[in-house]
C-alpha atoms as a PDB file:
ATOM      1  CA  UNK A   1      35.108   4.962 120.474  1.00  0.00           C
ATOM      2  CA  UNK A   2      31.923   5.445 119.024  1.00  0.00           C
ATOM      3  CA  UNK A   3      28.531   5.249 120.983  1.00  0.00           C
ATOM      4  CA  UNK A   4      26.567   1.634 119.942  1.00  0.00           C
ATOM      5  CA  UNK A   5      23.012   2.320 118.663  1.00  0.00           C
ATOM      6  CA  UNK A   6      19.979   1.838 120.605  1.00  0.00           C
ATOM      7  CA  UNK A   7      17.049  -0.175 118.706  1.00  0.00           C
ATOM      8  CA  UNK A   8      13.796  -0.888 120.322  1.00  0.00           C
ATOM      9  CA  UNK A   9      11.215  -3.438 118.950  1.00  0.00           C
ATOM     10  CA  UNK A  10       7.610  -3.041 119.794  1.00  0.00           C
ATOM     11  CA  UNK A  11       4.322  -3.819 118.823  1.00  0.00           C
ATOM     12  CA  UNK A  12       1.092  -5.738 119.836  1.00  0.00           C
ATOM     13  CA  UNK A  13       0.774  -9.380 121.096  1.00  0.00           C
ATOM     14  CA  UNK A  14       2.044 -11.539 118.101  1.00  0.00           C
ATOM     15  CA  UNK A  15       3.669  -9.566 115.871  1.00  0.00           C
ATOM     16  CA  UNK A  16       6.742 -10.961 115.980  1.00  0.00           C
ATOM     17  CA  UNK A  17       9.122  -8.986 117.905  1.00  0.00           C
ATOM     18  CA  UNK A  18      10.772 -11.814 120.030  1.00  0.00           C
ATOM     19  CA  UNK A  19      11.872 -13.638 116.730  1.00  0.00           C
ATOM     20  CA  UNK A  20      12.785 -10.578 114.417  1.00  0.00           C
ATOM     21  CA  UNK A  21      14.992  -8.953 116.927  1.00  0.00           C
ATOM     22  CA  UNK A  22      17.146 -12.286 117.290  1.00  0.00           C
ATOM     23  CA  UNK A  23      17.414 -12.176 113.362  1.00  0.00           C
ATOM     24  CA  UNK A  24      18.389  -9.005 113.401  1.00  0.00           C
ATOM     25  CA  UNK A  25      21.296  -9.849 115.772  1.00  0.00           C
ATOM     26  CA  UNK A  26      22.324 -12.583 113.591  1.00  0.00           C
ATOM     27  CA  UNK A  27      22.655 -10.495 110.602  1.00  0.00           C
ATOM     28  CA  UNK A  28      24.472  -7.589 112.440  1.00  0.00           C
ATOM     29  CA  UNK A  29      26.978  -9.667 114.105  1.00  0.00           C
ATOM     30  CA  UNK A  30      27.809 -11.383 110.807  1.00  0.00           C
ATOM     31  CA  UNK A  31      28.433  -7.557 109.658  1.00  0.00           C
ATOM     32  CA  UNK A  32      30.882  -7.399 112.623  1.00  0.00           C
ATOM     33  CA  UNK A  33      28.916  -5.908 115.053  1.00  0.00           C
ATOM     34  CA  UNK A  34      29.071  -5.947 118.604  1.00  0.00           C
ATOM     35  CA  UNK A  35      25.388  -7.133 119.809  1.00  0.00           C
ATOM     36  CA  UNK A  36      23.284  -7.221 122.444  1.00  0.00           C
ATOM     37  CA  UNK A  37      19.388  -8.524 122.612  1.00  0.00           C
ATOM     38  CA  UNK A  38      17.886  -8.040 125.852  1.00  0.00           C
ATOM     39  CA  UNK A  39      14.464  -8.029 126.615  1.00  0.00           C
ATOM     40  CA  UNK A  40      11.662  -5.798 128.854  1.00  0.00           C
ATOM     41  CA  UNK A  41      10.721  -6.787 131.233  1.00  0.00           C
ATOM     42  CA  UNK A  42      13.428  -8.684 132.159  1.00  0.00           C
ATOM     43  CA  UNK A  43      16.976  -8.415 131.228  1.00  0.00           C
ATOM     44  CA  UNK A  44      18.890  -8.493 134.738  1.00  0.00           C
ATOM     45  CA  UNK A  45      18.222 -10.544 137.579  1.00  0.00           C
ATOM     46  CA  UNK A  46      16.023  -7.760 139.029  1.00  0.00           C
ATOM     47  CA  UNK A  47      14.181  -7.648 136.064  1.00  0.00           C
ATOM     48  CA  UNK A  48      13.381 -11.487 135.482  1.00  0.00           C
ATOM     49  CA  UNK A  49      11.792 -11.384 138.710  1.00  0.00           C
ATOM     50  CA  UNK A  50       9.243  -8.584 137.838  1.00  0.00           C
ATOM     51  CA  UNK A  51       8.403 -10.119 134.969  1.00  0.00           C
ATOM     52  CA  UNK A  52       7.323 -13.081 136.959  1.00  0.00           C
ATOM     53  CA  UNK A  53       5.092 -10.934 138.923  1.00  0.00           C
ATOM     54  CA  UNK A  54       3.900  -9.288 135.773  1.00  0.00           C
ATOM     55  CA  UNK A  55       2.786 -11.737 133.658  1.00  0.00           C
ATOM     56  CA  UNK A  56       2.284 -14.873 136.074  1.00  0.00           C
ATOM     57  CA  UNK A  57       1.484 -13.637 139.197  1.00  0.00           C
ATOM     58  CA  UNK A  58       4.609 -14.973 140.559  1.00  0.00           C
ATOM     59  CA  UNK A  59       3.969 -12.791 144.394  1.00  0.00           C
ATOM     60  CA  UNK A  60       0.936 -14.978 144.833  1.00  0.00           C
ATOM     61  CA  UNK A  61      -1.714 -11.961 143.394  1.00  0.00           C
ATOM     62  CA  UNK A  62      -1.714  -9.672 140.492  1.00  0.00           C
ATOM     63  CA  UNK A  63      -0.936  -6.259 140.545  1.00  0.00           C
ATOM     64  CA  UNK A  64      -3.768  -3.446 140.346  1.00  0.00           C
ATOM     65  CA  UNK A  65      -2.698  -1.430 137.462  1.00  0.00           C
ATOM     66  CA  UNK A  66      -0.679   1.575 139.156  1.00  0.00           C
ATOM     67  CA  UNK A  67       1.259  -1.189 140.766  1.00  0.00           C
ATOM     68  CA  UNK A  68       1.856  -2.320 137.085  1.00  0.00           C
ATOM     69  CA  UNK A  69       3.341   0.556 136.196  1.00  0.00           C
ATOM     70  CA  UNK A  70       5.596   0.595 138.703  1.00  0.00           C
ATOM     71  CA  UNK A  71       7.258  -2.392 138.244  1.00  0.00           C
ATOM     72  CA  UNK A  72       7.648  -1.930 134.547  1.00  0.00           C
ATOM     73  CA  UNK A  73       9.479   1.372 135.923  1.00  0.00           C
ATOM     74  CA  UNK A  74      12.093  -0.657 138.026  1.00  0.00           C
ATOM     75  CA  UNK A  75      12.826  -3.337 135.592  1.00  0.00           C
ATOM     76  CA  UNK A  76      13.040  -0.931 133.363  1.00  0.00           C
ATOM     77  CA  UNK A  77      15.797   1.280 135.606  1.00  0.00           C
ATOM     78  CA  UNK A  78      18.092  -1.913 136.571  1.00  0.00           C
ATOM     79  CA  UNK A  79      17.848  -2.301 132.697  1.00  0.00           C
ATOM     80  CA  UNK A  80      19.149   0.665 131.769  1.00  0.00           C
ATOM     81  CA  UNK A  81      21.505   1.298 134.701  1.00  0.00           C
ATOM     82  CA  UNK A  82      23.038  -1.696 134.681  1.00  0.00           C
ATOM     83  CA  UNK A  83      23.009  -3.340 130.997  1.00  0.00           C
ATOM     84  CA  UNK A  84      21.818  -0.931 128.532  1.00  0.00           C
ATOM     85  CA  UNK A  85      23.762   2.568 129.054  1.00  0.00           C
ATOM     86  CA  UNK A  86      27.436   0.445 129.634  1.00  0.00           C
ATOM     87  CA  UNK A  87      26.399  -1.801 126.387  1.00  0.00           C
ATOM     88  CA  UNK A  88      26.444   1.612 124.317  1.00  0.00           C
ATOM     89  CA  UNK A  89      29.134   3.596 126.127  1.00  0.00           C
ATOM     90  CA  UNK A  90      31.833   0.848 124.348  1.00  0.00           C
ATOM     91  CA  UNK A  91      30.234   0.662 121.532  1.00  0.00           C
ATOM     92  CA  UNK A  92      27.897  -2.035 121.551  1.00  0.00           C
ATOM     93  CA  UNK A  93      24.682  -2.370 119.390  1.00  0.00           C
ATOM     94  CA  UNK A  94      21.708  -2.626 121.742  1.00  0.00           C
ATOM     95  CA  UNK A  95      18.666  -4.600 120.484  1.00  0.00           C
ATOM     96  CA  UNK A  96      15.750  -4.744 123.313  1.00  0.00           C
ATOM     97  CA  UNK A  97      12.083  -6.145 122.835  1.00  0.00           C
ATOM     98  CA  UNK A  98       9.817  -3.454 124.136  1.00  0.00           C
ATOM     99  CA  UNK A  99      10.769  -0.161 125.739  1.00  0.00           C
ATOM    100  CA  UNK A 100       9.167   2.825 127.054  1.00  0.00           C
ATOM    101  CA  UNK A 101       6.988   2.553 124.062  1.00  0.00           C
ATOM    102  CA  UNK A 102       4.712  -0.010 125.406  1.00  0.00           C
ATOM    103  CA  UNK A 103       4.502   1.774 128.632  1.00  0.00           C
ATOM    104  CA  UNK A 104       2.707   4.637 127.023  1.00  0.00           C
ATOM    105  CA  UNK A 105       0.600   1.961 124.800  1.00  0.00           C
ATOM    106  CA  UNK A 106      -0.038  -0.784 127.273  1.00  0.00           C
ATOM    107  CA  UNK A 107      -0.702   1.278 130.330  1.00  0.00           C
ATOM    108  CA  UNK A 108      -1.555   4.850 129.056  1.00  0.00           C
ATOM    109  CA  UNK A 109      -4.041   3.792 125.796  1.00  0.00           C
ATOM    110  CA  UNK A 110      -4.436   0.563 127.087  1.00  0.00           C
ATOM    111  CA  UNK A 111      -5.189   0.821 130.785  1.00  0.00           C
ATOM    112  CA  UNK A 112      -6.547   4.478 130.314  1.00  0.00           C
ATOM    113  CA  UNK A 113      -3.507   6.425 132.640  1.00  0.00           C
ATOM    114  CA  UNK A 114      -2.239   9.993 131.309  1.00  0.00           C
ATOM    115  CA  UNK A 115       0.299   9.494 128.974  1.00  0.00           C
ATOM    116  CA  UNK A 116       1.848  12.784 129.474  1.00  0.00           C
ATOM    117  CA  UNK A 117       2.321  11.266 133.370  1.00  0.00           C
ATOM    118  CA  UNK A 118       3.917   8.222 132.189  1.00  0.00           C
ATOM    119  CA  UNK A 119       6.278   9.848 130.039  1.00  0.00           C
ATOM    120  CA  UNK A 120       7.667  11.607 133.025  1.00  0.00           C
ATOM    121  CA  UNK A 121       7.916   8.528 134.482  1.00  0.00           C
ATOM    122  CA  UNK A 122       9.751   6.773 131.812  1.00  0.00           C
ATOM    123  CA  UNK A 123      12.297   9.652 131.671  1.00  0.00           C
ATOM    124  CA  UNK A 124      12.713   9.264 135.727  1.00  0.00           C
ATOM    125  CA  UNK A 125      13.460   5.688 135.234  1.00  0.00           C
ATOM    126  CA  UNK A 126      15.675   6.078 131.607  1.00  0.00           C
ATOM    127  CA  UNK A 127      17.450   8.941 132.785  1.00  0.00           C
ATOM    128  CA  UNK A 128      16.206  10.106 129.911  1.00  0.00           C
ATOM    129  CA  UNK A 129      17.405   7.326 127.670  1.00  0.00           C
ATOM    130  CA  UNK A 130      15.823   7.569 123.718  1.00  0.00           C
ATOM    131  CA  UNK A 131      16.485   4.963 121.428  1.00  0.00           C
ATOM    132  CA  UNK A 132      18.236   5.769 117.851  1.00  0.00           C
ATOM    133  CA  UNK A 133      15.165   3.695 116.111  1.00  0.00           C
ATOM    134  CA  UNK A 134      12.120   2.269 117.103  1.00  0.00           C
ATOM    135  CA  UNK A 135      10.720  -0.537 115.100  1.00  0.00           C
ATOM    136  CA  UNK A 136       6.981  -0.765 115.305  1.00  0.00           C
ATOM    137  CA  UNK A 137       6.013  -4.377 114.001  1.00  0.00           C
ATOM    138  CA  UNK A 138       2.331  -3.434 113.113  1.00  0.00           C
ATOM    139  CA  UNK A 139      -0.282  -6.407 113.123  1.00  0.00           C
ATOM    140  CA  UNK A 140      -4.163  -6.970 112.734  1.00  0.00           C
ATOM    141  CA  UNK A 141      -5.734  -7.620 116.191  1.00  0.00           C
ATOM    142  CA  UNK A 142      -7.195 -10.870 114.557  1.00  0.00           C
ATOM    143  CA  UNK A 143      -3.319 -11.674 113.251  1.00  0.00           C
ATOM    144  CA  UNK A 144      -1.661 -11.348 116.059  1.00  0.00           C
ATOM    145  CA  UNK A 145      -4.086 -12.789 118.824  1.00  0.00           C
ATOM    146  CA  UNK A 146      -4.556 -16.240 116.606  1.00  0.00           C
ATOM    147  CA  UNK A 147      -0.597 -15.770 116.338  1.00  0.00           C
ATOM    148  CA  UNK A 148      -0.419 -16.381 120.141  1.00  0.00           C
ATOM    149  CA  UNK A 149      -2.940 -18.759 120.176  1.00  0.00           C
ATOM    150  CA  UNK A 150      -0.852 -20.810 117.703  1.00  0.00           C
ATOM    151  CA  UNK A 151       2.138 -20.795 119.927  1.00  0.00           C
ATOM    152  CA  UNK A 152       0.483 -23.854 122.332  1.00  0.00           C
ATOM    153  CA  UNK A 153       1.676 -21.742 125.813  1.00  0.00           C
ATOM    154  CA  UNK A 154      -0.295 -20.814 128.365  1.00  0.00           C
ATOM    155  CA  UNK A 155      -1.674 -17.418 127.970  1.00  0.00           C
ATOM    156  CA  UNK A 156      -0.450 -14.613 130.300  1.00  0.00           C
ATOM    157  CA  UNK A 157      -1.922 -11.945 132.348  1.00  0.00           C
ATOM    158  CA  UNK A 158      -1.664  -9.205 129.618  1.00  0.00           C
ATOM    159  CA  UNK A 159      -2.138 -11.488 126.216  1.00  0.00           C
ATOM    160  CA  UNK A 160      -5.229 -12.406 128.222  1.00  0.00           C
ATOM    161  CA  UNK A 161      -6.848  -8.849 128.795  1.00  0.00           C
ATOM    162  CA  UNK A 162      -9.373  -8.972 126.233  1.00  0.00           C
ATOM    163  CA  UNK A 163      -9.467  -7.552 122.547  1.00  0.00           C
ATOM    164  CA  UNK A 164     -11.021  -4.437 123.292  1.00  0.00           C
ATOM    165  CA  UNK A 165      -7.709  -3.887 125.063  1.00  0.00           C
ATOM    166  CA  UNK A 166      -5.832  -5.018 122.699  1.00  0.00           C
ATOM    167  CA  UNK A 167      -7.804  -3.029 120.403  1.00  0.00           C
ATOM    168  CA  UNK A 168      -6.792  -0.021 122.221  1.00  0.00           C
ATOM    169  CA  UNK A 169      -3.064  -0.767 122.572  1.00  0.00           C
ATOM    170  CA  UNK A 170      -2.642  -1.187 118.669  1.00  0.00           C
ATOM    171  CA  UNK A 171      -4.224   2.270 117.906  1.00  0.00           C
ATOM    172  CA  UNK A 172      -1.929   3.478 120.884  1.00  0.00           C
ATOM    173  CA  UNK A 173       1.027   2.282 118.750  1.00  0.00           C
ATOM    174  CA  UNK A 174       0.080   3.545 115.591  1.00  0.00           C
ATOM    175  CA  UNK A 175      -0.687   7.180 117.565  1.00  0.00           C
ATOM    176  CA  UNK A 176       2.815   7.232 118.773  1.00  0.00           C
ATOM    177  CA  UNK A 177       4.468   6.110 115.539  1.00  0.00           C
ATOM    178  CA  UNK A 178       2.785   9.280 113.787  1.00  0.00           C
ATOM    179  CA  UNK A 179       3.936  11.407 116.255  1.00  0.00           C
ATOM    180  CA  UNK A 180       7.623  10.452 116.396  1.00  0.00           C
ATOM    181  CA  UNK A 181       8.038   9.740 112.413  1.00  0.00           C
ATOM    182  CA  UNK A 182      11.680  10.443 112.692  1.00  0.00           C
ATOM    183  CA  UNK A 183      12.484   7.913 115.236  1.00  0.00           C
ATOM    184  CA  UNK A 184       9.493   5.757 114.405  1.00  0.00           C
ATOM    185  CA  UNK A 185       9.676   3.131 111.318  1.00  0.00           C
ATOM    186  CA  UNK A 186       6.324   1.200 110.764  1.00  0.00           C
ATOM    187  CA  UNK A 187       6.889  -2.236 109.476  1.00  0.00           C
ATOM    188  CA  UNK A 188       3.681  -4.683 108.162  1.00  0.00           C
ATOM    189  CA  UNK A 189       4.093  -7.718 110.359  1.00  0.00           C
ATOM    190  CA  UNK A 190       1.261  -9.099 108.803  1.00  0.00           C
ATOM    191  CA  UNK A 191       3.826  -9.912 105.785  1.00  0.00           C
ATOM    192  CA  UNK A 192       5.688 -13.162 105.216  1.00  0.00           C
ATOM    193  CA  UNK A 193       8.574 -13.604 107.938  1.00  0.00           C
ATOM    194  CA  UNK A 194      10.872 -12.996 104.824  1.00  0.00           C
ATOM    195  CA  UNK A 195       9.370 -10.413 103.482  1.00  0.00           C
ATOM    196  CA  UNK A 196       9.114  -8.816 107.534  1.00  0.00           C
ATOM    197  CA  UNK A 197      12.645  -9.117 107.725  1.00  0.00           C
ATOM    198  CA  UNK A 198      13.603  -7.906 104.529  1.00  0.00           C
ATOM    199  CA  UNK A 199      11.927  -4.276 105.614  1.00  0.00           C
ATOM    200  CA  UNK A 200      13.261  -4.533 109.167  1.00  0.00           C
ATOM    201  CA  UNK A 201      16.818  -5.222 107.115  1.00  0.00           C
ATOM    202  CA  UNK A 202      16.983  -1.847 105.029  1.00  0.00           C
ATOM    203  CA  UNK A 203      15.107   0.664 107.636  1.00  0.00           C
ATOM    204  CA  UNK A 204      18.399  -0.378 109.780  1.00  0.00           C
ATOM    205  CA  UNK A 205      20.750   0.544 107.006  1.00  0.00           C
ATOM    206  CA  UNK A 206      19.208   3.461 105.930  1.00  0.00           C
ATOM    207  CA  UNK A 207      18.927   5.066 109.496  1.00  0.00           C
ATOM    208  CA  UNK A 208      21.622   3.787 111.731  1.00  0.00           C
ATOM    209  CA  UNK A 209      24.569   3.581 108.791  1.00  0.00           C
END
């Protein structure tokens, strides 16, 4: 049995991962594809609850930032240990929003920690897991922050950290993209949803095919 294929989506606030990886499913499965979509953080029990602390403040304060590392780290580990690695081994196509991507751009560019630390880190808690293709939904800071404005929620903990942050994370995304071009596939989120998917649509068949 072949191994599935691992596809991460990541990019800043707004850019549209959430609703382009569920299209994506859609159009694999009608292929005849085996398909999973899970999420970071998140995806298991475990993880759901750390992403209540995370972005709510769901233990009753908000984590200092080393503390936010680490429980992106354990979601992260229950993810792959318990959904992500036996989704593959039988052949399943794996689909998650966010990764160990936004690790290194949230908390290493964006929070200001050494990104050669967290990459340790993230292999600790992947066992060293890479995905087959990374799809970086680039968007304008002013884009994607009236994007989540637009979506009538409340804002969370991170969409709420300020632009210059944001700022910071985008370039962070953009620096990792250039240095993984292989594995990396930039797509212009700031394009029509059609036009977004489209892109997202032949980078998939050209790499993982």
């Amino acid at each position: 049995m072949n191994r599935g294929k691992f596809i991460t989506f990541e990019g800043p606030e707004g850019s549209g991962k959430s609703t382009h990886a569920r299209l994506l499913k859609e159009r694999l499965e009608a292929c005849g594809k085996r398909v999973l979509l899970t999420r970071e953080p998140g995806g298991t029990p475990l993880g759901e609850a750390v992403r209540g602390m995370l972005q709510h403040n769901d233990a009753g304060e908000a984590p200092v930032d080393r503390a936010e590392v680490m429980l992106f780290l354990a979601s992260r580990a229950q993810l792959c240990e318990r959904v992500i690695r036996p989704a593959l081994d039988v052949g399943t196509w794996v689909l998650c929003d966010r990764f160990t991507d936004s690790t290194l751009a949230y908390q290493g560019y964006g929070r200001g920690f050494d990104v050669a630390t967290l990459r340790t880190m993230n292999d600790f808690a992947t066992g060293s897991l890479i995905p087959d293709l990374t799809l970086l939904l680039d968007v304008t800071l002013e884009t994607g922050l009236a994007r989540v404005n637009q979506r009538g929620l409340a804002t969370d903990r991170i969409e709420a950290a300020g632009e210059n942050f944001h700022r910071r994370l985008r370039d962070g995304f953009l620096q990792l993209a250039k240095e993984e071009p292989a594995r990396f596939a930039v797509i212009d989120s700031d394009a029509t949803p059609e036009e977004v998917a489209a892109k997202i649509w032949e980078t998939v068949n050209s790499k993982c095919n």
